[in-house]
C-alpha atoms as a PDB file:
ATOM      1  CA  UNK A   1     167.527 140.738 105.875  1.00  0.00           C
ATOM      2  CA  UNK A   2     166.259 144.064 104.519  1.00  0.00           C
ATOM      3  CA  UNK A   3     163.903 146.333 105.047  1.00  0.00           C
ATOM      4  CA  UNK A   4     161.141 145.635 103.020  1.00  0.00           C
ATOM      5  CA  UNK A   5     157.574 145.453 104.640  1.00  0.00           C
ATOM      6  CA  UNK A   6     156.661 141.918 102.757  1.00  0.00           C
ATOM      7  CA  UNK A   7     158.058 139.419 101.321  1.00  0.00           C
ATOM      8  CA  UNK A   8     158.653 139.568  97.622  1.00  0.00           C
ATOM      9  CA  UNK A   9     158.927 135.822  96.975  1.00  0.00           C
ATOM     10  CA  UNK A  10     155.754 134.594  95.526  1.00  0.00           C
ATOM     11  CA  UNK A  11     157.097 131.306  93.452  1.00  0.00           C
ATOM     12  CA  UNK A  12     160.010 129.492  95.139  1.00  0.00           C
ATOM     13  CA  UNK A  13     163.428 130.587  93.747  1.00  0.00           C
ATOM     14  CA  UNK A  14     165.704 127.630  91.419  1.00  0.00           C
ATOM     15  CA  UNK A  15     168.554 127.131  93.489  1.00  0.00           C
ATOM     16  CA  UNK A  16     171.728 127.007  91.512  1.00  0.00           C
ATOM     17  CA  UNK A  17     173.957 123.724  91.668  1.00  0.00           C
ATOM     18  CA  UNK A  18     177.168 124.240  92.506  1.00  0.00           C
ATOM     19  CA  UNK A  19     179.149 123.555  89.597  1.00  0.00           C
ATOM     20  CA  UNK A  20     182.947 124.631  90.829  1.00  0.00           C
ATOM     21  CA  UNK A  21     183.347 124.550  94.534  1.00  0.00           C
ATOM     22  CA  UNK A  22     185.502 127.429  95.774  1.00  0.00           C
ATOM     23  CA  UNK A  23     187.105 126.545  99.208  1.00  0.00           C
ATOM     24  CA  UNK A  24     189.698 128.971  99.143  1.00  0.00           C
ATOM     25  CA  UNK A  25     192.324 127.066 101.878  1.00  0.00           C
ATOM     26  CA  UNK A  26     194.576 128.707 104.138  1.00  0.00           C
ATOM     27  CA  UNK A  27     194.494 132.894 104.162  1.00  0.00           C
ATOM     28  CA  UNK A  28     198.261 133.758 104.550  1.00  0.00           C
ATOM     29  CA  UNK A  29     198.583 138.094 104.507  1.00  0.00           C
ATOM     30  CA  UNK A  30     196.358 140.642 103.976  1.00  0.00           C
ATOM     31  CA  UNK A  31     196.487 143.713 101.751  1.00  0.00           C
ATOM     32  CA  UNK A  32     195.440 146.504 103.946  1.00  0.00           C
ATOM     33  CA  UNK A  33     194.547 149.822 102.494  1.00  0.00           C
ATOM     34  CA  UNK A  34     191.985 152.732 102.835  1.00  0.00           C
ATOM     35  CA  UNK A  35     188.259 152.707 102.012  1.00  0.00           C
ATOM     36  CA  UNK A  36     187.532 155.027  99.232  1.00  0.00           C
ATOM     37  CA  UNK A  37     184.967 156.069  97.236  1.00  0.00           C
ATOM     38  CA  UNK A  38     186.077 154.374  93.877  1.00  0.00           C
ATOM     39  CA  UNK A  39     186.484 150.538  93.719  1.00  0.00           C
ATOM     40  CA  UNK A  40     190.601 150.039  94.263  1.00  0.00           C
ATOM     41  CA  UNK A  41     190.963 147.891  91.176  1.00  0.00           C
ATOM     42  CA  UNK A  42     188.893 147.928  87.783  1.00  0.00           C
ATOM     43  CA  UNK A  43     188.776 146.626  84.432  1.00  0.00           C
ATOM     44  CA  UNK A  44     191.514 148.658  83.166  1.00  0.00           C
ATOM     45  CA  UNK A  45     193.542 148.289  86.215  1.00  0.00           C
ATOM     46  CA  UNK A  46     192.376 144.494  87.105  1.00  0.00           C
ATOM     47  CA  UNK A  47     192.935 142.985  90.699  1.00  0.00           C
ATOM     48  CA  UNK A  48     194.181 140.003  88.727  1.00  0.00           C
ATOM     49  CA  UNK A  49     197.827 141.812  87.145  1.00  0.00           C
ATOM     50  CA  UNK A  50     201.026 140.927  89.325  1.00  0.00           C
ATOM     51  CA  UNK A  51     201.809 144.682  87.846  1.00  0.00           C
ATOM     52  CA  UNK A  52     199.263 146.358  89.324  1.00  0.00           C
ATOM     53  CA  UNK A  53     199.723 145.013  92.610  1.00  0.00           C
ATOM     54  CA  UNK A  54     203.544 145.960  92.070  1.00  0.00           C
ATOM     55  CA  UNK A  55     202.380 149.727  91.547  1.00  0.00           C
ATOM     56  CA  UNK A  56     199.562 149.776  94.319  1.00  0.00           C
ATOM     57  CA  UNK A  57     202.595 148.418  96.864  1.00  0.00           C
ATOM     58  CA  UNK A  58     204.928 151.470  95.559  1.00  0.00           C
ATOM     59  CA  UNK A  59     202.340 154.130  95.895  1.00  0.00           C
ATOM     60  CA  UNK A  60     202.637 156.875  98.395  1.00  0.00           C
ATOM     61  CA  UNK A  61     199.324 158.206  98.556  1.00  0.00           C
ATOM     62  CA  UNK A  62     195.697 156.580  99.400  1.00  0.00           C
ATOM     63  CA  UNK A  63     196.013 154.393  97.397  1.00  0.00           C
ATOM     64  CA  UNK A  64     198.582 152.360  98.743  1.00  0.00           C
ATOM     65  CA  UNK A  65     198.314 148.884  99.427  1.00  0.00           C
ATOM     66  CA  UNK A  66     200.426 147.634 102.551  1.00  0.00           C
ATOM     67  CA  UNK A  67     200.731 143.971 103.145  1.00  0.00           C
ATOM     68  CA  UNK A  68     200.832 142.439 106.657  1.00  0.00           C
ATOM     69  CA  UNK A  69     203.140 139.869 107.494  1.00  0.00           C
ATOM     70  CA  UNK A  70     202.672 136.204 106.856  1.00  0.00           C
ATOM     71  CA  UNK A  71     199.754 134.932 108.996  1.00  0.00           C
ATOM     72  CA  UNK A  72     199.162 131.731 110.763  1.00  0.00           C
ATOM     73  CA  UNK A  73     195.964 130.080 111.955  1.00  0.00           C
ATOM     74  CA  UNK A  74     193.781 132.458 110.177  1.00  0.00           C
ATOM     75  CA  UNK A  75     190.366 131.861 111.207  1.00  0.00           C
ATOM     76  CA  UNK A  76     187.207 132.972 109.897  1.00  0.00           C
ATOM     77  CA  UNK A  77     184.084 131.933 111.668  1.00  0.00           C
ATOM     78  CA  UNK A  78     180.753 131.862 110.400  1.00  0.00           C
ATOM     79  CA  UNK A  79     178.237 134.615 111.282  1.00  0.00           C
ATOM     80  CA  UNK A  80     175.335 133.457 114.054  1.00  0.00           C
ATOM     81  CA  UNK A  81     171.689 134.563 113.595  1.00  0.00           C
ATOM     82  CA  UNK A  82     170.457 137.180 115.833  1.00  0.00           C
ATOM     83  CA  UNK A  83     167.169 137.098 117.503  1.00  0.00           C
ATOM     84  CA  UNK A  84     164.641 138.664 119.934  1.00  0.00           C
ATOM     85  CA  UNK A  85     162.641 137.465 122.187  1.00  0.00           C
ATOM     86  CA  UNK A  86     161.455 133.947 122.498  1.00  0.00           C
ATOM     87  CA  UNK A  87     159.608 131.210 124.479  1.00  0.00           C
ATOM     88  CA  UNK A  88     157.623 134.061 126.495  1.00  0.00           C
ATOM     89  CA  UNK A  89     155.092 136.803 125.779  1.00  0.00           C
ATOM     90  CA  UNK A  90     157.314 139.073 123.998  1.00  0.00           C
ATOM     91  CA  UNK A  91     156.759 137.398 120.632  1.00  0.00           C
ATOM     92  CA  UNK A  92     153.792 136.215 118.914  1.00  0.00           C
ATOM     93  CA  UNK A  93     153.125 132.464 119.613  1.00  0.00           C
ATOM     94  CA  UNK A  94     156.211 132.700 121.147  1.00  0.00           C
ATOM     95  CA  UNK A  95     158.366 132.486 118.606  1.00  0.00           C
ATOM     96  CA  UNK A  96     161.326 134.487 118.490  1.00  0.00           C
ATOM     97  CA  UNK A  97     162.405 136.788 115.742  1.00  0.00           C
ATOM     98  CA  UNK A  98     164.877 136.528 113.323  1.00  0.00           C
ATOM     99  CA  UNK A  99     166.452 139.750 112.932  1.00  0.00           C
ATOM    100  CA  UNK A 100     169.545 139.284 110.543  1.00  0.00           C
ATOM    101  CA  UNK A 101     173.135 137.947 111.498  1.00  0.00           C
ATOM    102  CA  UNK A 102     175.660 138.875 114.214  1.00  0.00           C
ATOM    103  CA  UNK A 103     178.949 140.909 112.981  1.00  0.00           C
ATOM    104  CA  UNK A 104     182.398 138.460 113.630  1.00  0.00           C
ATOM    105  CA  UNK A 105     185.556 138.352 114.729  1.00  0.00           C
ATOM    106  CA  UNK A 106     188.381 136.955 112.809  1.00  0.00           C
ATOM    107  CA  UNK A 107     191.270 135.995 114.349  1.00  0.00           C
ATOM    108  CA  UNK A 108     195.062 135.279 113.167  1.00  0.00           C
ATOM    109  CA  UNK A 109     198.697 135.165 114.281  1.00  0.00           C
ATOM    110  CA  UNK A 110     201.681 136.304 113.601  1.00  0.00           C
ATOM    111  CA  UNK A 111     204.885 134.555 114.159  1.00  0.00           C
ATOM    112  CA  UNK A 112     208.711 136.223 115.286  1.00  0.00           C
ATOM    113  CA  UNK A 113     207.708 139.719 114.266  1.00  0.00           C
ATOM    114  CA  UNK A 114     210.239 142.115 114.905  1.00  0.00           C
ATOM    115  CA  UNK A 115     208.714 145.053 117.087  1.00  0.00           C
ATOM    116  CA  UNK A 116     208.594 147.555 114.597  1.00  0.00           C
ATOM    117  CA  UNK A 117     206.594 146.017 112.526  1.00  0.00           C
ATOM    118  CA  UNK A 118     204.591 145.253 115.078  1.00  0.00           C
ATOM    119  CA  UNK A 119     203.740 148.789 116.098  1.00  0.00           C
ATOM    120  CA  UNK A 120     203.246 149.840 112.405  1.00  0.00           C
ATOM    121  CA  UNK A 121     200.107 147.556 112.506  1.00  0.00           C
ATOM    122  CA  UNK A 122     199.075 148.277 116.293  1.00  0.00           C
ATOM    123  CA  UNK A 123     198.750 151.913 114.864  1.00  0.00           C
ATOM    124  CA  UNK A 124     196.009 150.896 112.409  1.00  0.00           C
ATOM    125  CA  UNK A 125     193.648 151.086 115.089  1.00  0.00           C
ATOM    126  CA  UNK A 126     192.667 154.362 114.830  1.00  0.00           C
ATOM    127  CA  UNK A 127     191.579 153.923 111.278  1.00  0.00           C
ATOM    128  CA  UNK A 128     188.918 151.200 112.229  1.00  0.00           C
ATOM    129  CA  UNK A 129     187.521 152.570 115.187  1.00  0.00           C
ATOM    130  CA  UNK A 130     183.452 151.328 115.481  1.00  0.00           C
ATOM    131  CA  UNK A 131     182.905 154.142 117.228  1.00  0.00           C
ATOM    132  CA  UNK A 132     183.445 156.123 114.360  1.00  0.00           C
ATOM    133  CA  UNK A 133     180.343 154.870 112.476  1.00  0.00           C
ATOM    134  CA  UNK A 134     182.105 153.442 109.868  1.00  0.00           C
ATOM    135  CA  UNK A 135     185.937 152.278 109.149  1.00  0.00           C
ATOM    136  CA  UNK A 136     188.746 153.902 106.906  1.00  0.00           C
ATOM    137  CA  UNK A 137     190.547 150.532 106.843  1.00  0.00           C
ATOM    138  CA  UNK A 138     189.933 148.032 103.953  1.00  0.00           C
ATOM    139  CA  UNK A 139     191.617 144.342 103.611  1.00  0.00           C
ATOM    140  CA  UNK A 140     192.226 141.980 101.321  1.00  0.00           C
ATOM    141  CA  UNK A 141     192.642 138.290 102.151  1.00  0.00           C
ATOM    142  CA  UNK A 142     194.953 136.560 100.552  1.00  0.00           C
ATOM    143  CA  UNK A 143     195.526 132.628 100.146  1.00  0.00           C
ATOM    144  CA  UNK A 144     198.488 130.345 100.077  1.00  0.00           C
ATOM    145  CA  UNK A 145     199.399 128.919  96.644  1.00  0.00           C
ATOM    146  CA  UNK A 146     198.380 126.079  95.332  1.00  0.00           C
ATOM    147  CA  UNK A 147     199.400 124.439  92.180  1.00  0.00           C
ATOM    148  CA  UNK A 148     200.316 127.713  91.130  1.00  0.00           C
ATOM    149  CA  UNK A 149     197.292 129.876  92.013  1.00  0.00           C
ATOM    150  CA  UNK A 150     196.018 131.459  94.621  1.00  0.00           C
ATOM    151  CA  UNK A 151     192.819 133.557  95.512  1.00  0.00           C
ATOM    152  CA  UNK A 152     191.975 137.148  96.703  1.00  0.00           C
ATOM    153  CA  UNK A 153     188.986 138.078  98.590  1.00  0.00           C
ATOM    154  CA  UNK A 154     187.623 140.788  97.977  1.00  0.00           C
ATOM    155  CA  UNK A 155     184.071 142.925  97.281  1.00  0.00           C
ATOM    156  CA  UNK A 156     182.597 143.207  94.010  1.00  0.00           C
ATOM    157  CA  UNK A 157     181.275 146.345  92.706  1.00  0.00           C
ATOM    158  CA  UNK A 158     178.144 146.815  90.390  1.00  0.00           C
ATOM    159  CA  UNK A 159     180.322 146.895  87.646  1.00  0.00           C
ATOM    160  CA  UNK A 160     181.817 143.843  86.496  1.00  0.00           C
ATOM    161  CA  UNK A 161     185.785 143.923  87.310  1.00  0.00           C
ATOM    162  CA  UNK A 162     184.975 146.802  90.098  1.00  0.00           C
ATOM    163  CA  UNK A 163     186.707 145.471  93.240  1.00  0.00           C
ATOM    164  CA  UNK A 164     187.160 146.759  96.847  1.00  0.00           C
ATOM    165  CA  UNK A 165     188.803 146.001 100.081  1.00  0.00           C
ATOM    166  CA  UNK A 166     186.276 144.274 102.833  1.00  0.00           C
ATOM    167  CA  UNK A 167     186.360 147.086 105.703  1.00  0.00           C
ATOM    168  CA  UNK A 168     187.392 146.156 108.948  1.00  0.00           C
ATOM    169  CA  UNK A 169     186.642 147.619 112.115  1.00  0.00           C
ATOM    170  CA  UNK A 170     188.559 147.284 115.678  1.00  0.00           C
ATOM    171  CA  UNK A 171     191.927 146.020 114.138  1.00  0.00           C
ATOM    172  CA  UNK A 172     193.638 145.000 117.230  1.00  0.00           C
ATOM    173  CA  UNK A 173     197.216 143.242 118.135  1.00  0.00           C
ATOM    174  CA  UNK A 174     198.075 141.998 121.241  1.00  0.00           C
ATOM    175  CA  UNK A 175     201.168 142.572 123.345  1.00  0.00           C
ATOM    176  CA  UNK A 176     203.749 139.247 122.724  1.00  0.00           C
ATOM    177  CA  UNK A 177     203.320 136.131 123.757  1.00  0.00           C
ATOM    178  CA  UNK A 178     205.592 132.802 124.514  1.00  0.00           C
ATOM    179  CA  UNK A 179     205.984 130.043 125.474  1.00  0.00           C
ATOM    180  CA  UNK A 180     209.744 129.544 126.333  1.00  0.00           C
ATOM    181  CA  UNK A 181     211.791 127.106 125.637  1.00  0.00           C
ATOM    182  CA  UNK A 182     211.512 126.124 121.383  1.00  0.00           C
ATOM    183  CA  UNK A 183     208.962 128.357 121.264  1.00  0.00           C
ATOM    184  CA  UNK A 184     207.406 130.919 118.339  1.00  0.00           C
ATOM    185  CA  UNK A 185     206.960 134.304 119.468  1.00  0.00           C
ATOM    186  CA  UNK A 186     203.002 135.252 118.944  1.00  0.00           C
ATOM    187  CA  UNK A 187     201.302 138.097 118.199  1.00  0.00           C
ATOM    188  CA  UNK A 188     197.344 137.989 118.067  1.00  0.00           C
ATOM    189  CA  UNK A 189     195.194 139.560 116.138  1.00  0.00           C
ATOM    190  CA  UNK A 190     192.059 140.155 115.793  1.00  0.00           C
ATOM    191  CA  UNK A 191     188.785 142.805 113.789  1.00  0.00           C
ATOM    192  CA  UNK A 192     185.407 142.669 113.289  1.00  0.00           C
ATOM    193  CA  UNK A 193     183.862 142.126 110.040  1.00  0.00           C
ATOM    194  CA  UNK A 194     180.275 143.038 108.667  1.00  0.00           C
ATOM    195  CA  UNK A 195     178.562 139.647 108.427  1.00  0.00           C
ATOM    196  CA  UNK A 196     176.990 140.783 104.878  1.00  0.00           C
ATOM    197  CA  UNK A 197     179.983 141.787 103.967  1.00  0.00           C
ATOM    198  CA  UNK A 198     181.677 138.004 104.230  1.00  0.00           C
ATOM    199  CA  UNK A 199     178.180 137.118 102.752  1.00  0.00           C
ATOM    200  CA  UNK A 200     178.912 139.174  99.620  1.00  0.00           C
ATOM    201  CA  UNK A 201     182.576 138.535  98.917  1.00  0.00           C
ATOM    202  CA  UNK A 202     184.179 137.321  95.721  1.00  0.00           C
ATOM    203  CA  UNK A 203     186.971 135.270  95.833  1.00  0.00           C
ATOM    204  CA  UNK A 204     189.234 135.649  92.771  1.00  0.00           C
ATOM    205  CA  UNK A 205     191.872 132.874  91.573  1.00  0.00           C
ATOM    206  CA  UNK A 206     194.832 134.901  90.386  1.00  0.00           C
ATOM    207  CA  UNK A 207     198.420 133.722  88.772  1.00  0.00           C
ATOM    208  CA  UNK A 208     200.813 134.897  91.459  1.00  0.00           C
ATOM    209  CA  UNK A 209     201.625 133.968  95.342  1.00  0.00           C
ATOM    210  CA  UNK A 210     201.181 136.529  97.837  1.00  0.00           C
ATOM    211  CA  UNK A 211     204.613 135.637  98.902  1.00  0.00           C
ATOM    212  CA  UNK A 212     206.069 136.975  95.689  1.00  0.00           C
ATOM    213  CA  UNK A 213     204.193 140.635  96.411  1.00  0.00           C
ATOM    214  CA  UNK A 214     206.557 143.014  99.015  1.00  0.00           C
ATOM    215  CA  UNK A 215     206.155 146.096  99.743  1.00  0.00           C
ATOM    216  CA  UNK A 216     209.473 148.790  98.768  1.00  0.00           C
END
């Protein structure tokens, strides 16, 4: 949805065919770091090197990359339509409006954290703040291997090879939970994504695990 007064379709668009089907599997860590003003990675530093990731997870300024730990039962729903009105007098004919799609909330776990590590992440929430208008925290979903490769989401730029973190807002972990006896201790969490930004995202197939990545 935009904000143009009409329509610009005047000839029915040619719908591409889906020639490679990207289902990118099970997300297992993100790679958090600030939003900035320049895309993170570009062609001469490509989000695709093992090395560059290397240096990113060494740096000690913004432009460091930290990496979560690894993440179970990372889910990402799909956005819902939001409308107005409906099935009364508020709309014309009484048809409701379609006014663009709801923000979500993606949810994950993490499993026999020790607290520390725990508390690093709790304190991201002041970076991601909604009430702050917009968020200083960026991620990057990574996937489990398979068959050797693995895929990063991420947001393209305008320039090809121009990538940036998805921002998140109203990063969140919750106190831990168990269940007792042979039992995982749990940590949820949970942030809010922009619908058109999980609309927009790229996922790229790189070489390398995101269990091979640490941080120093």
């Amino acid at each position: 949805m935009g904000l143009s007064c009409t329509c610009p379709i005047t000839v029915l668009p040619t719908l591409s065919n889906v020639t490679c089907p990207v289902d990118f599997d099970q997300v297992v860590r993100l790679g958090l770091t600030l939003k900035k003003a320049d895309p993170d990675f570009v062609t001469a530093t490509p989000i695709t090197d093992e090395t560059i990731w290397t240096g990113l997870l060494s740096a000690v300024d913004e432009t460091k990359i930290q990496l979560t730990p690894a993440l179970a039962n990372f889910v990402i729903p799909s956005s819902e339509g939001s409308f107005i009105g409906g099935n009364d007098n508020s709309t014309v004919d009484g048809m409701r409006y379609y006014v663009g799609e709801d923000n979500i909330t993606i949810t994950t776990e993490i499993h026999s954290a020790d607290q520390d590590a725990i508390n690093t992440l709790d304190d991201l929430s002041c970076l991601s703040d909604a009430t702050l208008g917009g968020s200083r925290l960026t991620m990057f979903p990574m996937t489990r291997p398979i068959r050797g490769k693995s895929y990063i989401l991420a947001k393209a730029g305008e320039t090809a090879g121009d990538y940036s973190g998805i921002e998140v807002f109203n990063f969140r972990v919750s106190s831990v939970g168990s269940e007792g006896y042979n039992s995982k201790n749990k940590y949820m969490v949970s942030f809010d994504v922009k619908a058109n930004d999980m609309r927009a995202f790229t996922a790229v197939q790189v070489d390398f695990s995101p269990f091979v990545l640490a941080n120093p």
